[in-house]
PDB file of N, CA and C in Angstrom:
ATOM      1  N   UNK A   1     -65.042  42.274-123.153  1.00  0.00           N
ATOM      2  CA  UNK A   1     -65.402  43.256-124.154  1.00  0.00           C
ATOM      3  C   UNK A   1     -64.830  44.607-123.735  1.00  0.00           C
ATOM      4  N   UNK A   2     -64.390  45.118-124.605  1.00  0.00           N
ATOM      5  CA  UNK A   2     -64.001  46.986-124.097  1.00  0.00           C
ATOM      6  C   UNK A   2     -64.970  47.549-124.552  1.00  0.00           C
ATOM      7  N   UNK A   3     -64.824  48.514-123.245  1.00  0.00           N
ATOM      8  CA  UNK A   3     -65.813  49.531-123.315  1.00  0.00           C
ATOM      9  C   UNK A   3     -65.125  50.959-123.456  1.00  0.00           C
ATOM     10  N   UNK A   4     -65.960  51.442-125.052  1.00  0.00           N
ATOM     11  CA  UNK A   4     -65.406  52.575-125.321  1.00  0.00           C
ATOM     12  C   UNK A   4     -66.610  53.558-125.458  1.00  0.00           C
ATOM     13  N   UNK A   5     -66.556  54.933-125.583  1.00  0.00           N
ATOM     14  CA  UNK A   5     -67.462  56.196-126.102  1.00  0.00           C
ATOM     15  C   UNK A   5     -68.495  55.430-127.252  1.00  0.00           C
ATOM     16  N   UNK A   6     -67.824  54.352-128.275  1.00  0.00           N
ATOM     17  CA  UNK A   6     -68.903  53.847-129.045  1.00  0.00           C
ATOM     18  C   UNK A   6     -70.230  53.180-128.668  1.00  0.00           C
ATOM     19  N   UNK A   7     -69.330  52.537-127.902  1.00  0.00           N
ATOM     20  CA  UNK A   7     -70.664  51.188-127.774  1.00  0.00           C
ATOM     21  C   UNK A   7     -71.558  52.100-126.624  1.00  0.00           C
ATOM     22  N   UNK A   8     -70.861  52.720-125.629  1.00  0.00           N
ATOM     23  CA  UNK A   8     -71.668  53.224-125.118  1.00  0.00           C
ATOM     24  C   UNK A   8     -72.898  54.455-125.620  1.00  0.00           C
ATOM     25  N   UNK A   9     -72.400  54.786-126.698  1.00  0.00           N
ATOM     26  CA  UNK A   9     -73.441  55.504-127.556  1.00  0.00           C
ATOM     27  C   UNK A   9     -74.663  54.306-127.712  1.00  0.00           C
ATOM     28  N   UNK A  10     -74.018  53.287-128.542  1.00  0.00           N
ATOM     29  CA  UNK A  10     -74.473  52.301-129.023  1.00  0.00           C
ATOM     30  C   UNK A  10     -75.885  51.923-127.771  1.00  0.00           C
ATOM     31  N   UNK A  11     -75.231  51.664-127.250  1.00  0.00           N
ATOM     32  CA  UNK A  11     -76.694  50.836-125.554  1.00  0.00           C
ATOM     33  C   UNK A  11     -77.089  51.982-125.508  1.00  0.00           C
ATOM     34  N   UNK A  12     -76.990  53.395-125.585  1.00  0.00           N
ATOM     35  CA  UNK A  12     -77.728  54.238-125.261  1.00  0.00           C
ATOM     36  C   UNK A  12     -78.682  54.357-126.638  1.00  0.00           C
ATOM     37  N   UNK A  13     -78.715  54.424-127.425  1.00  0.00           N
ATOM     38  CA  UNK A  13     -79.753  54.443-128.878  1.00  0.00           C
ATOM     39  C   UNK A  13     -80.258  53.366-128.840  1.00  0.00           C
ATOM     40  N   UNK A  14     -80.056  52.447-128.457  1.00  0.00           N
ATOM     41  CA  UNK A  14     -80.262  50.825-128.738  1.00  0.00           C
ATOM     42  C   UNK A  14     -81.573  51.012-127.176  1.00  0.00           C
ATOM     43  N   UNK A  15     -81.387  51.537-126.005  1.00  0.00           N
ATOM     44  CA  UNK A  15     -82.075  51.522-125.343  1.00  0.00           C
ATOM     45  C   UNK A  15     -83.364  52.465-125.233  1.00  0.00           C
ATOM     46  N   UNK A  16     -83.364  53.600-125.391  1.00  0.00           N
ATOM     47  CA  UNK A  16     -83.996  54.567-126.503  1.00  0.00           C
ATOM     48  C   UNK A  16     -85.123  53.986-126.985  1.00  0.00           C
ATOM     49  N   UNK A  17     -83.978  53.410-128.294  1.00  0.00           N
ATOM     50  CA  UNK A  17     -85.328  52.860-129.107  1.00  0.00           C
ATOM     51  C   UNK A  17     -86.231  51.847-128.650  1.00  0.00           C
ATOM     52  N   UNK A  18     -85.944  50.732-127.692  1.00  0.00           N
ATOM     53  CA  UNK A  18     -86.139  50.043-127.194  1.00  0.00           C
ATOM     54  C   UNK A  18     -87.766  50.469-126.180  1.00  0.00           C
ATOM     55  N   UNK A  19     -87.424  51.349-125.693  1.00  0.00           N
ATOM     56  CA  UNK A  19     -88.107  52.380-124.214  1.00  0.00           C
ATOM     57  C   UNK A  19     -89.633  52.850-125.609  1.00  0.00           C
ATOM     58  N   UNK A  20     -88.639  53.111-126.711  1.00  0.00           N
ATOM     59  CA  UNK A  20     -89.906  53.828-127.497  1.00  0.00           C
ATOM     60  C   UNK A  20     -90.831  53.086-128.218  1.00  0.00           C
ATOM     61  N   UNK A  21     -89.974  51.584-128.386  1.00  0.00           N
ATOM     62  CA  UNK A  21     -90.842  50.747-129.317  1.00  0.00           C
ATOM     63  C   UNK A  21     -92.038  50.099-127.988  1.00  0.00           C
ATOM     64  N   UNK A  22     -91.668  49.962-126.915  1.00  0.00           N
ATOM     65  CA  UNK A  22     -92.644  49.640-125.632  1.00  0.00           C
ATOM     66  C   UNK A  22     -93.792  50.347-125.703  1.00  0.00           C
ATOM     67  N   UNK A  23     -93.114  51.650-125.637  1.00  0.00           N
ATOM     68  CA  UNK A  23     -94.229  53.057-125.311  1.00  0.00           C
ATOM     69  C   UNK A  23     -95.262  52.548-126.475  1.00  0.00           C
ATOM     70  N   UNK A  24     -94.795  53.175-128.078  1.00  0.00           N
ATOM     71  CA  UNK A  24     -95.585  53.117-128.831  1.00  0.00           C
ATOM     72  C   UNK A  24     -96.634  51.940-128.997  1.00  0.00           C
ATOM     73  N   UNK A  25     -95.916  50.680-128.230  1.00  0.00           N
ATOM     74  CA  UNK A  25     -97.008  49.566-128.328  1.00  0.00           C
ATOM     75  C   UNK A  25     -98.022  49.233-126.611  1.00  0.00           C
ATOM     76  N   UNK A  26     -97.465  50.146-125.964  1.00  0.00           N
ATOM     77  CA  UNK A  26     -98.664  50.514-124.920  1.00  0.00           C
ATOM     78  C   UNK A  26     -99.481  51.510-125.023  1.00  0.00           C
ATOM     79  N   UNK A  27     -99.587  51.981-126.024  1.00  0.00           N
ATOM     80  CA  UNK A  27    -100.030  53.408-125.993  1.00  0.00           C
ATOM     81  C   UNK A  27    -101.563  53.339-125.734  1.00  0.00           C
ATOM     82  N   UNK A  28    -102.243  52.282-126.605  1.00  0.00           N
ATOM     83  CA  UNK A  28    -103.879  51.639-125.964  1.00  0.00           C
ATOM     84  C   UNK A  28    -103.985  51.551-124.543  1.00  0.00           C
ATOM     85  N   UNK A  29    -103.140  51.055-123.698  1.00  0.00           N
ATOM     86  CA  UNK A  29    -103.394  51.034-122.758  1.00  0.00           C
ATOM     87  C   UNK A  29    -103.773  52.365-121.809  1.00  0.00           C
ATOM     88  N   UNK A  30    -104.963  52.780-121.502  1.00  0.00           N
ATOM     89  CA  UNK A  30    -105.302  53.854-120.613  1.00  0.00           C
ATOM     90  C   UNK A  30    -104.323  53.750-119.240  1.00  0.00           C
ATOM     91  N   UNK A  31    -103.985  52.889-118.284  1.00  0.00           N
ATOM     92  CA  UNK A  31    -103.799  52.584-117.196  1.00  0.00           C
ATOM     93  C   UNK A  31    -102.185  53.244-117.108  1.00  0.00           C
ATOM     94  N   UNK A  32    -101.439  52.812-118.428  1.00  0.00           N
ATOM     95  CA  UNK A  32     -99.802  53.176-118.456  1.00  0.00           C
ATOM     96  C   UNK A  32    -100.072  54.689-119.131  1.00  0.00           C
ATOM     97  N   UNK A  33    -101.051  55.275-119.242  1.00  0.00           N
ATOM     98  CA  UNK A  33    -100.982  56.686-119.969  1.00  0.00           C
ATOM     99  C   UNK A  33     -99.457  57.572-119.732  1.00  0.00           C
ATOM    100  N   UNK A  34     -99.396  57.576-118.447  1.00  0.00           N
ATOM    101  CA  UNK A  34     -98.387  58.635-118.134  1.00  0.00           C
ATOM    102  C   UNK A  34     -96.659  57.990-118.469  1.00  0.00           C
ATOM    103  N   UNK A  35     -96.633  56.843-119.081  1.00  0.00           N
ATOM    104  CA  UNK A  35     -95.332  56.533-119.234  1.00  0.00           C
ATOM    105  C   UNK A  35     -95.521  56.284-120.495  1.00  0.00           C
ATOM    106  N   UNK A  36     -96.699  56.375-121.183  1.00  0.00           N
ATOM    107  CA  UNK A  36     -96.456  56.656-122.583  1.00  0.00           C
ATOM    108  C   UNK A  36     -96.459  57.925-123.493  1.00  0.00           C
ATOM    109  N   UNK A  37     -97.040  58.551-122.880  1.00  0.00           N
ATOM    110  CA  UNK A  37     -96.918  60.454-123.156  1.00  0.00           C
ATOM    111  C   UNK A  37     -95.612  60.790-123.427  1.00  0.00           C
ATOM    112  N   UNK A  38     -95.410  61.210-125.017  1.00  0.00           N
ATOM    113  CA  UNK A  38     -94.151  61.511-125.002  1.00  0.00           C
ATOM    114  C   UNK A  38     -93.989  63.294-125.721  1.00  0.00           C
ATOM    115  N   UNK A  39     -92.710  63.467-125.475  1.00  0.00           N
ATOM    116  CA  UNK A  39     -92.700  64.921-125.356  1.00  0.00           C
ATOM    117  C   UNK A  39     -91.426  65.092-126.487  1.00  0.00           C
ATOM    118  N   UNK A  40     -91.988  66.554-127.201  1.00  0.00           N
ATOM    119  CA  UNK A  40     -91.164  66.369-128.781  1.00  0.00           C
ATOM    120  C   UNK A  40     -90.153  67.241-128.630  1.00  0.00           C
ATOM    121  N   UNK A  41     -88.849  66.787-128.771  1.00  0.00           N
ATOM    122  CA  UNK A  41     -87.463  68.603-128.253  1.00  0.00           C
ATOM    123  C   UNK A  41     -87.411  68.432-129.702  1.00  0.00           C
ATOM    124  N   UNK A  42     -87.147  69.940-130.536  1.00  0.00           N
ATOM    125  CA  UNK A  42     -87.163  69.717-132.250  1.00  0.00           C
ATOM    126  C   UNK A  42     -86.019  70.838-131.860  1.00  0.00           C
ATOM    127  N   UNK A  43     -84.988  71.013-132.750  1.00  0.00           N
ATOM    128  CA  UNK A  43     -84.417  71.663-133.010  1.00  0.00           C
ATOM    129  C   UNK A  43     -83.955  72.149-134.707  1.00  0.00           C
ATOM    130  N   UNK A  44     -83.701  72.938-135.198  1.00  0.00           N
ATOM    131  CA  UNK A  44     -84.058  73.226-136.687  1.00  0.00           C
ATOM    132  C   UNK A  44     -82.872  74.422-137.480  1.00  0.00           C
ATOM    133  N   UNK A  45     -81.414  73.901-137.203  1.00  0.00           N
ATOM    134  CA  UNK A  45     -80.680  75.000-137.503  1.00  0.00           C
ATOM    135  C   UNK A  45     -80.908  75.463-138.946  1.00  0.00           C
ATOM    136  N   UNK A  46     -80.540  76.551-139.450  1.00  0.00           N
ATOM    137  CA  UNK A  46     -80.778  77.221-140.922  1.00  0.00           C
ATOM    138  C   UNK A  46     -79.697  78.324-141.283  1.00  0.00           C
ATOM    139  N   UNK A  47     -78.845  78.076-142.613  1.00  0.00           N
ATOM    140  CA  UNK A  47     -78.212  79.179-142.364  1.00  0.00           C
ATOM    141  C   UNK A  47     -78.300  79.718-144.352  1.00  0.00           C
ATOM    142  N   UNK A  48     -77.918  80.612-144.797  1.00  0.00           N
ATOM    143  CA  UNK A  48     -78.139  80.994-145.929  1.00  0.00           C
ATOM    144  C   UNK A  48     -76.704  81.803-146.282  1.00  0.00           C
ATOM    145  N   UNK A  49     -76.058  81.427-147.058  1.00  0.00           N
ATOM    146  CA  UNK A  49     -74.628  81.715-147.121  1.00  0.00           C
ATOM    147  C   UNK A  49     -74.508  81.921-148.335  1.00  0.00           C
ATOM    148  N   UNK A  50     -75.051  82.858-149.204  1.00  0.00           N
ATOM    149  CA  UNK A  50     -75.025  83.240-150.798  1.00  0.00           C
ATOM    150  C   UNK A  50     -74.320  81.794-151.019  1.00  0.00           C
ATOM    151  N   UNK A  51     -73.470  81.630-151.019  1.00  0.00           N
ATOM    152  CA  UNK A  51     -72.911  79.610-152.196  1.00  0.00           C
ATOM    153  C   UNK A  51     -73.734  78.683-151.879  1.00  0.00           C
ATOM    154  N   UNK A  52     -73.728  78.300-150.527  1.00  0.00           N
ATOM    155  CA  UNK A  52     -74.106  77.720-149.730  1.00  0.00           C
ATOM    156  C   UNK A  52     -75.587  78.305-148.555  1.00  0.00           C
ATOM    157  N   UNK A  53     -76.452  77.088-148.644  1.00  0.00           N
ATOM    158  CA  UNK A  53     -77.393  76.924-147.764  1.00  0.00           C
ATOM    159  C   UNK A  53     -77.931  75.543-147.287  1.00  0.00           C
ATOM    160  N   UNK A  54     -78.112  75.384-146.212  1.00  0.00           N
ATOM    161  CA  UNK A  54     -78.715  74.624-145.283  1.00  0.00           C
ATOM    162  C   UNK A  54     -80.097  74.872-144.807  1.00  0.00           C
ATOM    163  N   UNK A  55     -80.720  73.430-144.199  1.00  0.00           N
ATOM    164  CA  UNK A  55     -81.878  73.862-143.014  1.00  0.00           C
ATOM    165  C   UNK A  55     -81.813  72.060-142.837  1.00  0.00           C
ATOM    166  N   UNK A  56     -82.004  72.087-141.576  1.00  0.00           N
ATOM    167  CA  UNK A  56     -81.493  70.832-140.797  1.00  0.00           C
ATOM    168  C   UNK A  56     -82.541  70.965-140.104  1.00  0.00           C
ATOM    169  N   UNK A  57     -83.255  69.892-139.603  1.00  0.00           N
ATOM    170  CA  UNK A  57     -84.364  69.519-138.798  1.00  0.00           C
ATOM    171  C   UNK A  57     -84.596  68.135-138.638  1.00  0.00           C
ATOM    172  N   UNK A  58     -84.566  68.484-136.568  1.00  0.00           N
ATOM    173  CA  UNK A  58     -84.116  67.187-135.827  1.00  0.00           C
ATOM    174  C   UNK A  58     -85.463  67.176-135.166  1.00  0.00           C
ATOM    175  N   UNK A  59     -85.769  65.802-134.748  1.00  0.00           N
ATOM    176  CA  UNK A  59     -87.060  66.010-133.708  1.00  0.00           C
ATOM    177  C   UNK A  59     -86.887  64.864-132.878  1.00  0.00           C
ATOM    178  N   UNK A  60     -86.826  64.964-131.787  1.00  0.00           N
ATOM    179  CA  UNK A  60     -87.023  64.040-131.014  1.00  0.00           C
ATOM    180  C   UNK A  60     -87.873  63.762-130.387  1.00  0.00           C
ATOM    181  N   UNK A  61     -88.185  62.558-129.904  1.00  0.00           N
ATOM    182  CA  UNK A  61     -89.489  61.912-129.165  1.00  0.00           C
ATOM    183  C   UNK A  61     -89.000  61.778-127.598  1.00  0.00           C
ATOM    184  N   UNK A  62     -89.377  61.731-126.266  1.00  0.00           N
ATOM    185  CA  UNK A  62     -89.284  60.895-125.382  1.00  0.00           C
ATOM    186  C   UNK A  62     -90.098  61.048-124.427  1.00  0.00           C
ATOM    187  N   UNK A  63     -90.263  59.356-123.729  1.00  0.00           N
ATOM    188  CA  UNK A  63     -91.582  59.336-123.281  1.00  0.00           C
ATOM    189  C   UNK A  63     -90.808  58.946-121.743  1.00  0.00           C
ATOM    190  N   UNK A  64     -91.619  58.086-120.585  1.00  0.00           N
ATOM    191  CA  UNK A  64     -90.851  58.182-119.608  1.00  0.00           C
ATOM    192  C   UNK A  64     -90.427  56.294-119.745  1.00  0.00           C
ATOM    193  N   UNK A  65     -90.974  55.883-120.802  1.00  0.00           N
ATOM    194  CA  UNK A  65     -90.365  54.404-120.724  1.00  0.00           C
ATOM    195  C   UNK A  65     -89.245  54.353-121.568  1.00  0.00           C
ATOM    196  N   UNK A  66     -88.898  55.753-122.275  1.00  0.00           N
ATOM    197  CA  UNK A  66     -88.089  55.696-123.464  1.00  0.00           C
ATOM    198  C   UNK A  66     -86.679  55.984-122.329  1.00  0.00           C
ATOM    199  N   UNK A  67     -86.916  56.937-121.210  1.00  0.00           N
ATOM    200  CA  UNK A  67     -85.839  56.989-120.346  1.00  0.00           C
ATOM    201  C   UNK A  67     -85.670  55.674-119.650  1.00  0.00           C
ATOM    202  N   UNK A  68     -86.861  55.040-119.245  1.00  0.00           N
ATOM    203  CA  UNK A  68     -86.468  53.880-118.467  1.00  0.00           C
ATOM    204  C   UNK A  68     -85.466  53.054-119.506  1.00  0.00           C
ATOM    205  N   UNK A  69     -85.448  53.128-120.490  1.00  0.00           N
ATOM    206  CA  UNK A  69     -84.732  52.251-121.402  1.00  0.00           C
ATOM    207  C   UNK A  69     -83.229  52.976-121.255  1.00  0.00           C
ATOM    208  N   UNK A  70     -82.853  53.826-121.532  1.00  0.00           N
ATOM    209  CA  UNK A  70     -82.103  54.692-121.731  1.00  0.00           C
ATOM    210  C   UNK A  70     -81.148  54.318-120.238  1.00  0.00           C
ATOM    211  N   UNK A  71     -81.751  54.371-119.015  1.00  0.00           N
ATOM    212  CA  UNK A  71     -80.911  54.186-118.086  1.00  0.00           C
ATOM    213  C   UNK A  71     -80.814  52.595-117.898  1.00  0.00           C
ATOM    214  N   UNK A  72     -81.524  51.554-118.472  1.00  0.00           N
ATOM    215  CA  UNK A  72     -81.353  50.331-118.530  1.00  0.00           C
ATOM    216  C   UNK A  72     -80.056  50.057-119.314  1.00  0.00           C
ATOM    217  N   UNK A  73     -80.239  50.772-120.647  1.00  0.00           N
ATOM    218  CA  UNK A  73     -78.924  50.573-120.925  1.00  0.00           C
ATOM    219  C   UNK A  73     -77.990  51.160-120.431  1.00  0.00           C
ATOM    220  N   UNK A  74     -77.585  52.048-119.890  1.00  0.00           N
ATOM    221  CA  UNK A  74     -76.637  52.486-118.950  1.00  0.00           C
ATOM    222  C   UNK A  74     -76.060  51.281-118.459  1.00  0.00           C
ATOM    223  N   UNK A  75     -77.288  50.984-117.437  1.00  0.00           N
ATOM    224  CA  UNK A  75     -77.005  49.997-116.406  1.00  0.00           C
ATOM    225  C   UNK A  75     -76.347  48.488-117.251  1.00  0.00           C
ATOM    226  N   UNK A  76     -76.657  47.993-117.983  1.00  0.00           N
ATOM    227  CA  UNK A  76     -76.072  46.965-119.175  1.00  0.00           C
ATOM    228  C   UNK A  76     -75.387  47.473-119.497  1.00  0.00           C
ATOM    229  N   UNK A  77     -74.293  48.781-120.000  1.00  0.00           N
ATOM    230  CA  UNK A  77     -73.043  48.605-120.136  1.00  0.00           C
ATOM    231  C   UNK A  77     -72.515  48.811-118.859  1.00  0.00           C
ATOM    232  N   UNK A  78     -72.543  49.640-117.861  1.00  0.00           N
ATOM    233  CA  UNK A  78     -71.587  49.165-116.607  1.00  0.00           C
ATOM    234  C   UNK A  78     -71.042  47.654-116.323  1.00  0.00           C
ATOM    235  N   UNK A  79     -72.304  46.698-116.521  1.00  0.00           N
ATOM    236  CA  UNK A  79     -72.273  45.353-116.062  1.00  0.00           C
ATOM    237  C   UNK A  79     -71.249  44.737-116.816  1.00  0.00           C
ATOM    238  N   UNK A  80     -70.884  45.347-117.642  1.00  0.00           N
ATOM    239  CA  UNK A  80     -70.087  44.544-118.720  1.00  0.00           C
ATOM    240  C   UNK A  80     -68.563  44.850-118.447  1.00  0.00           C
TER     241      UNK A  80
END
Protein backbone atom coordinates (compact mmCIF):
# COMPACT_ATOMS: atom_id res chain seq x y z
CA UNK A 1 0.00 0.00 0.00
CA UNK A 2 1.46 3.69 -0.40
CA UNK A 3 1.59 5.80 2.03
CA UNK A 4 0.69 9.28 1.30
CA UNK A 5 -0.41 12.81 3.37
CA UNK A 6 -4.03 11.19 2.63
CA UNK A 7 -4.39 8.16 4.22
CA UNK A 8 -2.37 9.36 6.80
CA UNK A 9 -4.93 12.05 7.53
CA UNK A 10 -7.26 9.26 7.02
CA UNK A 11 -5.84 6.78 10.33
CA UNK A 12 -5.55 9.91 12.03
CA UNK A 13 -9.58 10.88 11.97
CA UNK A 14 -10.38 7.32 11.74
CA UNK A 15 -8.42 6.97 15.11
CA UNK A 16 -9.86 10.06 16.76
CA UNK A 17 -13.03 8.98 16.23
CA UNK A 18 -12.38 5.71 17.30
CA UNK A 19 -10.56 7.04 20.92
CA UNK A 20 -13.97 9.14 21.09
CA UNK A 21 -16.52 6.57 20.34
CA UNK A 22 -14.64 4.41 23.48
CA UNK A 23 -14.61 7.50 25.66
CA UNK A 24 -18.23 8.36 25.05
CA UNK A 25 -19.21 4.70 25.79
CA UNK A 26 -17.11 4.61 29.08
CA UNK A 27 -18.21 7.56 30.28
CA UNK A 28 -20.56 5.55 33.18
CA UNK A 29 -17.75 4.18 34.25
CA UNK A 30 -16.50 6.20 37.50
CA UNK A 31 -13.10 4.21 37.69
CA UNK A 32 -11.90 5.42 33.81
CA UNK A 33 -13.16 9.10 34.75
CA UNK A 34 -9.91 10.71 33.88
CA UNK A 35 -9.56 9.20 30.34
CA UNK A 36 -12.91 10.09 29.63
CA UNK A 37 -12.95 13.86 30.50
CA UNK A 38 -12.81 15.57 27.46
CA UNK A 39 -11.73 19.06 26.74
CA UNK A 40 -13.48 21.45 24.03
CA UNK A 41 -10.67 23.76 21.63
CA UNK A 42 -13.62 25.88 19.60
CA UNK A 43 -12.43 28.16 17.30
CA UNK A 44 -15.00 30.64 15.47
CA UNK A 45 -13.56 32.82 12.57
CA UNK A 46 -16.04 35.83 11.39
CA UNK A 47 -15.52 38.29 8.91
CA UNK A 48 -18.10 40.96 7.43
CA UNK A 49 -17.08 42.23 4.02
CA UNK A 50 -20.06 44.62 2.82
CA UNK A 51 -20.74 41.64 -0.39
CA UNK A 52 -19.67 39.10 1.47
CA UNK A 53 -19.94 37.57 5.06
CA UNK A 54 -19.01 34.61 6.95
CA UNK A 55 -18.96 33.05 10.59
CA UNK A 56 -17.45 29.59 10.77
CA UNK A 57 -17.57 27.59 13.92
CA UNK A 58 -15.39 24.60 14.73
CA UNK A 59 -15.42 22.69 18.03
CA UNK A 60 -13.53 20.10 18.96
CA UNK A 61 -13.69 17.39 21.53
CA UNK A 62 -10.64 15.45 23.04
CA UNK A 63 -10.41 13.23 25.72
CA UNK A 64 -7.18 11.23 26.71
CA UNK A 65 -8.52 7.92 24.98
CA UNK A 66 -9.34 10.04 21.95
CA UNK A 67 -5.33 10.66 21.88
CA UNK A 68 -4.66 7.14 22.72
CA UNK A 69 -6.45 6.46 19.46
CA UNK A 70 -4.89 9.10 17.58
CA UNK A 71 -1.33 7.76 18.30
CA UNK A 72 -2.61 4.13 17.67
CA UNK A 73 -3.25 5.17 14.47
CA UNK A 74 -0.06 6.68 13.92
CA UNK A 75 1.41 3.60 15.01
CA UNK A 76 -0.92 1.46 12.22
CA UNK A 77 0.19 3.53 9.52
CA UNK A 78 3.98 3.27 10.18
CA UNK A 79 3.39 -0.59 10.26
CA UNK A 80 2.22 -0.52 6.92
Amino acid sequence: MKKNFGMLLLFLLLGWLAGAWIAKALQPVKAVAFLTKATTIRWSPQADLDIISYDISLQFQMSLLSLIGIIAAVWLYRRL
